[in-house]
C-alpha atoms as a PDB file:
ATOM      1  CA  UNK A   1     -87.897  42.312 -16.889  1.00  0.00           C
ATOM      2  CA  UNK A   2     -89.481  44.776 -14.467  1.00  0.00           C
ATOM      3  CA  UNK A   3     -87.365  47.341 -15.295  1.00  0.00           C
ATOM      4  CA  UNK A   4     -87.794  46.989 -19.067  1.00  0.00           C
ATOM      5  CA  UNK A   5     -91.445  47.252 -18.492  1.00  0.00           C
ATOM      6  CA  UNK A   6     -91.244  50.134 -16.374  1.00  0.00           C
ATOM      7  CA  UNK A   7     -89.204  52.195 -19.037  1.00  0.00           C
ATOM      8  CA  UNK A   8     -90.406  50.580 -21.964  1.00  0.00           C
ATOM      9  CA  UNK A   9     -93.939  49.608 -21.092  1.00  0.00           C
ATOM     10  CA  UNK A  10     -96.062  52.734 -22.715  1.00  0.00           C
ATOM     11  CA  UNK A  11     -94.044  52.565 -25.618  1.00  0.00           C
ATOM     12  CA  UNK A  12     -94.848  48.842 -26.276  1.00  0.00           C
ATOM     13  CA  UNK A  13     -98.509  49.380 -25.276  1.00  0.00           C
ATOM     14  CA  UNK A  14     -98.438  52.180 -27.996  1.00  0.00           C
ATOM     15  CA  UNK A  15     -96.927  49.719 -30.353  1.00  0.00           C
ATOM     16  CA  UNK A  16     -99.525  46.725 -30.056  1.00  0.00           C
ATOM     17  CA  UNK A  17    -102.430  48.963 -30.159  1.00  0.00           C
ATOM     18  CA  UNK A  18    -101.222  51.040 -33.355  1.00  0.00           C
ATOM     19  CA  UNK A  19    -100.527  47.210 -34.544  1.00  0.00           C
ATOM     20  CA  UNK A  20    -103.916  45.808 -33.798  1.00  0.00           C
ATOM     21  CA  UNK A  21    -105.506  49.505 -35.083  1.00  0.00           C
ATOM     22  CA  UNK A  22    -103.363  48.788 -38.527  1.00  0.00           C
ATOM     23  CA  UNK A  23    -104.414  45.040 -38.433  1.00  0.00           C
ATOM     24  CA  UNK A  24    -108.408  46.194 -38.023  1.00  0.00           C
ATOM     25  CA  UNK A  25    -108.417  48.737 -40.393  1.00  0.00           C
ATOM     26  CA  UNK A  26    -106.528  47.084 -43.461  1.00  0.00           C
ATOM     27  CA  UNK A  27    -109.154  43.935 -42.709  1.00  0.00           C
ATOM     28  CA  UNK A  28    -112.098  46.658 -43.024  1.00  0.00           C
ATOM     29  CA  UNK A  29    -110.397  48.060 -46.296  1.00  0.00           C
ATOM     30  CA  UNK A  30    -109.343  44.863 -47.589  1.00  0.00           C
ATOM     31  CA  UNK A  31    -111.594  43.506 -51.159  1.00  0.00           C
ATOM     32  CA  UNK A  32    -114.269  41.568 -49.506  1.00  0.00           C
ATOM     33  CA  UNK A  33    -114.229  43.687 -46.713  1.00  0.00           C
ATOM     34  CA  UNK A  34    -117.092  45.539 -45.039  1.00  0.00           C
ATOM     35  CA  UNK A  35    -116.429  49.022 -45.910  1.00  0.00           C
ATOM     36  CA  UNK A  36    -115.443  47.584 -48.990  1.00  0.00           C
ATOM     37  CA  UNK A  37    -119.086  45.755 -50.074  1.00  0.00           C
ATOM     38  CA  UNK A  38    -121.062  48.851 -48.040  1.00  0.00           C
ATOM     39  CA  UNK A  39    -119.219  51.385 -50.823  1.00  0.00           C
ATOM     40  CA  UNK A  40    -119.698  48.875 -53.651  1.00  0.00           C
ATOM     41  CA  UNK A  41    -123.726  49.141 -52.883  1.00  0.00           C
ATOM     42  CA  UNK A  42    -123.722  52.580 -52.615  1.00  0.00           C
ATOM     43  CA  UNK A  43    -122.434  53.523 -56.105  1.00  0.00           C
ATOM     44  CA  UNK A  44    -124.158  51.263 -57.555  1.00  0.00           C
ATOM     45  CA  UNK A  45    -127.093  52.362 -55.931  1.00  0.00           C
ATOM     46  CA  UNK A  46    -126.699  55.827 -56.740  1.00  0.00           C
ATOM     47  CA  UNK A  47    -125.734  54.795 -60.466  1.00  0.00           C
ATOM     48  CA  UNK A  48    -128.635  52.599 -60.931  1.00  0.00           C
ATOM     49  CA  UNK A  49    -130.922  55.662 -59.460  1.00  0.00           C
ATOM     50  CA  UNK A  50    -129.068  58.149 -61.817  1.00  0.00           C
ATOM     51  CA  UNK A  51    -129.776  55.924 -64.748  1.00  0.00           C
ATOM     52  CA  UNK A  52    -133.419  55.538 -63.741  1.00  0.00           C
ATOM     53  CA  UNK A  53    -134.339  59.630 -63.897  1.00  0.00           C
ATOM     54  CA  UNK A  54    -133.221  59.754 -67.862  1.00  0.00           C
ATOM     55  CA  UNK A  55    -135.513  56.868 -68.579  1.00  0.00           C
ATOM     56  CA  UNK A  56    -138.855  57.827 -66.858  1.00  0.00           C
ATOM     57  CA  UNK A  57    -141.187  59.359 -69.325  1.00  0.00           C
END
């Protein structure tokens, strides 16, 4: 087992933390998410603002 670590261990490493990278940012992207409810309020933000210059007298 030692030796497998020695000459495999910074390629697993590598692996987990591209995993848990991949695991973080589909969670962020996912519907629901953060990212995903943060771009959601911005255009409708920006929407709603748009639509408020055309009516203002």
């Amino acid at each position: 087992m030692e030796q497998v670590m020695k000459h495999y261990g910074n390629a697993i490493l590598a692996i987990i933390v591209l995993l848990a990278l991949g695991a973080i940012i589909v969670g962020a992207l996912a519907s629901g998410g953060y990212v995903d409810l943060a771009f959601k309020d911005a255009l409708t933000g920006f929407f709603g603002d748009m639509s408020s210059i055309g009516s203002t007298p």
